[in-house]
C-alpha atoms as a PDB file:
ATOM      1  CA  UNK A   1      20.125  16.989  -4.385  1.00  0.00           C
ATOM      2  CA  UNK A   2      17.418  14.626  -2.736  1.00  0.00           C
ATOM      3  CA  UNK A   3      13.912  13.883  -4.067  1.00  0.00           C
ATOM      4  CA  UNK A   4      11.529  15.812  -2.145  1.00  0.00           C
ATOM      5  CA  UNK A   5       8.657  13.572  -0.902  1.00  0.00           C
ATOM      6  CA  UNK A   6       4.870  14.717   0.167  1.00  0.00           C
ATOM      7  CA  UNK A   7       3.860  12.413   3.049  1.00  0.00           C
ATOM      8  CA  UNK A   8       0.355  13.011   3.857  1.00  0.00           C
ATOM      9  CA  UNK A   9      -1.731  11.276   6.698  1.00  0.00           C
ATOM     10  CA  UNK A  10      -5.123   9.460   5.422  1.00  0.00           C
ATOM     11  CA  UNK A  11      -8.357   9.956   7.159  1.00  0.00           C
ATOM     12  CA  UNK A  12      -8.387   7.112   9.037  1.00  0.00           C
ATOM     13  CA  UNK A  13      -4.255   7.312  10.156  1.00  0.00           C
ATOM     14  CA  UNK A  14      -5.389  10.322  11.699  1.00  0.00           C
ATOM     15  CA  UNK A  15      -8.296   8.384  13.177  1.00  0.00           C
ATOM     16  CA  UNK A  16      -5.627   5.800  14.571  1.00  0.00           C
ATOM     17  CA  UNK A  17      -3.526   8.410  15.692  1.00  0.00           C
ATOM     18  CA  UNK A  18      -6.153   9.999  18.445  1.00  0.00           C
ATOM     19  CA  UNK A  19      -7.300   6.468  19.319  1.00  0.00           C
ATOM     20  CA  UNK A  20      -4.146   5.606  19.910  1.00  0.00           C
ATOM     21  CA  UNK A  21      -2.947   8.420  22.125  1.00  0.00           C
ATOM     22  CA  UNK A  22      -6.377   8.597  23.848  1.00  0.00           C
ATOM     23  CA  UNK A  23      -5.488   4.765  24.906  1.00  0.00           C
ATOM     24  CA  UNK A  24      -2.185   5.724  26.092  1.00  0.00           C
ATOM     25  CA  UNK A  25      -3.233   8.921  27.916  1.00  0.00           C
ATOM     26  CA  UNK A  26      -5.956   6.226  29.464  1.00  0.00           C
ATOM     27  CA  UNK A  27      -3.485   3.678  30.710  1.00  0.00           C
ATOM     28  CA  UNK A  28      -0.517   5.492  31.396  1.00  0.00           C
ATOM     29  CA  UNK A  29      -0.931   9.123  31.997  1.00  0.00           C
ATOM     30  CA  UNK A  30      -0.790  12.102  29.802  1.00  0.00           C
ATOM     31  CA  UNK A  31       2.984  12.514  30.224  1.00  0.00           C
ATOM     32  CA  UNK A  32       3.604   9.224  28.234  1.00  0.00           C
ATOM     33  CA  UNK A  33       1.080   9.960  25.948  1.00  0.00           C
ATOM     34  CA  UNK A  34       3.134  13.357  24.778  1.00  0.00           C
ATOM     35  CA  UNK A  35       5.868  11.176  24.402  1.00  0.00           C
ATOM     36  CA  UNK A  36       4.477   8.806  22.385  1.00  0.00           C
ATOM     37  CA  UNK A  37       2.750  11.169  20.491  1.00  0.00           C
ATOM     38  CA  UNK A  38       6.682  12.476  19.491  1.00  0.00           C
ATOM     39  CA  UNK A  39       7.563   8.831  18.567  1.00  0.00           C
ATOM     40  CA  UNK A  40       4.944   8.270  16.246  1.00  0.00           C
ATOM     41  CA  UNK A  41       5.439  11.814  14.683  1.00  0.00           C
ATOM     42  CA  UNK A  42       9.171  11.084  14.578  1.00  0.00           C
ATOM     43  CA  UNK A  43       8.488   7.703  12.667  1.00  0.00           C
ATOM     44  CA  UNK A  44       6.246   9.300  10.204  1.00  0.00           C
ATOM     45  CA  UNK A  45       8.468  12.423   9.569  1.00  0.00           C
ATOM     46  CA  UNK A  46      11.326  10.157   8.601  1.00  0.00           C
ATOM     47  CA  UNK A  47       9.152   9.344   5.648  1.00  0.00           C
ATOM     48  CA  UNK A  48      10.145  12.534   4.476  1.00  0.00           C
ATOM     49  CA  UNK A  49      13.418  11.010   3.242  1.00  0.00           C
ATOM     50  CA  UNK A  50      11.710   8.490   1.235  1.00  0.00           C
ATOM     51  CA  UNK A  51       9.911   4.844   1.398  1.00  0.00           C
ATOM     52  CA  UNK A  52      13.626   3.454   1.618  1.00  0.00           C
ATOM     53  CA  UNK A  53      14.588   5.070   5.155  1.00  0.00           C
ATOM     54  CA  UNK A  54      16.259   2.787   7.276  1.00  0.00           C
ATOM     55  CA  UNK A  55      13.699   0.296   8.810  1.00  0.00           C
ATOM     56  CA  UNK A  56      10.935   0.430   6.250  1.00  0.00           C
ATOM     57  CA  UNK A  57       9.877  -2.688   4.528  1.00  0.00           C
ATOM     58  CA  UNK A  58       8.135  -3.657   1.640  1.00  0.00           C
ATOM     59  CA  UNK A  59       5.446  -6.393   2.920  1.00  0.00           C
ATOM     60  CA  UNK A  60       3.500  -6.849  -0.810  1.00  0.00           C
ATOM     61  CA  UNK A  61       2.666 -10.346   0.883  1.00  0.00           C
ATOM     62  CA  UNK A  62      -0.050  -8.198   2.864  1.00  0.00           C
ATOM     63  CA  UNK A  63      -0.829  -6.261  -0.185  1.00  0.00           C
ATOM     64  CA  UNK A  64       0.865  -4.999  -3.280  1.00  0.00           C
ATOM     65  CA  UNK A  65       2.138  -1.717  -2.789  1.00  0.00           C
ATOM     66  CA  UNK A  66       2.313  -1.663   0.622  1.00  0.00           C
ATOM     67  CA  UNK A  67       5.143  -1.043   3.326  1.00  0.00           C
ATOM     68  CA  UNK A  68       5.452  -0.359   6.807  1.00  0.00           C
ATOM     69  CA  UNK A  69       7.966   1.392   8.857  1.00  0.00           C
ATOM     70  CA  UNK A  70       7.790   0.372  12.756  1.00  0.00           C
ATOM     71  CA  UNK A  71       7.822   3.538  15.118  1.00  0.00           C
ATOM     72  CA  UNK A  72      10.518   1.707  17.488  1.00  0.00           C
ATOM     73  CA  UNK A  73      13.282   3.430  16.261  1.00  0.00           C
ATOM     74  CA  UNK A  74      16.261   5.720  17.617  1.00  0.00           C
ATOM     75  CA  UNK A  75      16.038   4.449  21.148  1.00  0.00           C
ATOM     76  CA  UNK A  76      12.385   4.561  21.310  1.00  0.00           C
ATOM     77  CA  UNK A  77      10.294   2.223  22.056  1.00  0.00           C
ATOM     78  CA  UNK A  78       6.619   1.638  20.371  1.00  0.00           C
ATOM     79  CA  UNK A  79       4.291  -1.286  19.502  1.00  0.00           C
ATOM     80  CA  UNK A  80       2.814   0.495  16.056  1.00  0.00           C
ATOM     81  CA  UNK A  81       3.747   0.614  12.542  1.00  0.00           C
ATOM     82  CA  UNK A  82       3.275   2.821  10.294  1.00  0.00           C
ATOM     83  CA  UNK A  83       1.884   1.401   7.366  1.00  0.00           C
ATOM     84  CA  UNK A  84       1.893   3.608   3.918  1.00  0.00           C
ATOM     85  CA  UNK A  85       1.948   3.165   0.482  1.00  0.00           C
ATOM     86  CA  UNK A  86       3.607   5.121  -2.125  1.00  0.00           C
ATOM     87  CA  UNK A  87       2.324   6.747  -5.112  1.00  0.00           C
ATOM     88  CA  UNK A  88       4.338   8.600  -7.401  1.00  0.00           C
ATOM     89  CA  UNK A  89       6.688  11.231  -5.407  1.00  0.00           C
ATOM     90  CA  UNK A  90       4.468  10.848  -2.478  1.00  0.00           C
ATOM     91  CA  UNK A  91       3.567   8.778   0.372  1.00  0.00           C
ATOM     92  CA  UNK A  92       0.575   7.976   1.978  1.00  0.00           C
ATOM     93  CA  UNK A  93       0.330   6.720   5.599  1.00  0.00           C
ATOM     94  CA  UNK A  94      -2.848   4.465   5.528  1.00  0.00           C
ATOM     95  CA  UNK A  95      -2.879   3.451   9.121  1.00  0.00           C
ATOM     96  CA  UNK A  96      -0.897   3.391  12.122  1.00  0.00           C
ATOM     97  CA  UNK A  97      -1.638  -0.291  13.798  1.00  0.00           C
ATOM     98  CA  UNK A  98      -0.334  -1.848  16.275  1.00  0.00           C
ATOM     99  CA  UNK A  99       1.964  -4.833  15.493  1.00  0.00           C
ATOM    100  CA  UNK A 100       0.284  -7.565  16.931  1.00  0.00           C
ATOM    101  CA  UNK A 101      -2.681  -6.567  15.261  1.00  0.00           C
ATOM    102  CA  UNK A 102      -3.230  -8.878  11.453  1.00  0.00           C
ATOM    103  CA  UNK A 103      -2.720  -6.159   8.957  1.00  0.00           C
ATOM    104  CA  UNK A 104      -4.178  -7.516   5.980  1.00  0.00           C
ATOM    105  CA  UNK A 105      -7.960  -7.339   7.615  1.00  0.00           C
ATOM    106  CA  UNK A 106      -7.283  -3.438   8.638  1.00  0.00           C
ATOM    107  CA  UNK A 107      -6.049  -2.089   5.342  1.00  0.00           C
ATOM    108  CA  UNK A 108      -8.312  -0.582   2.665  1.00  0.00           C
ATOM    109  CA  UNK A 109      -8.446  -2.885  -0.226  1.00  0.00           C
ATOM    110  CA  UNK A 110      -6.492  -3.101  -3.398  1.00  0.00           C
ATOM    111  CA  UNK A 111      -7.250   0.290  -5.487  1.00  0.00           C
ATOM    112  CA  UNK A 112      -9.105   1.863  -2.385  1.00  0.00           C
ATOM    113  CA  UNK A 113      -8.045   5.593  -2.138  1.00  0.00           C
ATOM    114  CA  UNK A 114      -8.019   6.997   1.437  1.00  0.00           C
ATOM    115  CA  UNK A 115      -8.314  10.486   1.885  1.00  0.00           C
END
């Protein structure tokens, strides 16, 4: 039987979540935004399988702890990570940034809780 792991979306991936489809629904329509929306939702559900599923890494240069999981996956395309941490039998998506962005200056710091 697998593990069963809780992935819950912090405050502020939530946050980055509306920005980000706002932005897309901006620039590119409301069509692509839906389907982004679906890519990023796909990325984060495959969480559910663990903080090991195929494409995740562990990037404790940024910050110990912390991993990322790019939404470009399954023959989708997307500029965002998803970048979580885990705790226990659960993960927690801290942000969803976009990969040119420098990671280290948009996380919360070492032993910061989101909610």
């Amino acid at each position: 039987m697998r593990p069963v792991w809780t992935v819950r979306l912090g405050r502020q991936a939530e946050q980055d979540y509306l920005e980000i489809l706002q932005w897309t629904t901006k620039t590119f329509g409301k069509g692509q935004a839906r389907i982004y929306a679906e890519t990023m939702a796909r990325a984060i559900e495959a969480l559910e399988d663990g903080p090991d599923v195929m494409g995740a890494r562990t990037c404790d240069d940024i910050q110990p702890g912390i991993r990322t999981l790019h939404i470009a996956r399954q023959g989708r395309a997307g500029r965002h990570f998803v970048v979580f941490r885990v705790t226990g039998s659960e993960i927690d998506v801290l942000r969803l940034l976009h990969d040119s962005m420098d990671l280290p200056r948009h996380l919360p710091a070492v032993g910061e809780r989101q909610s």
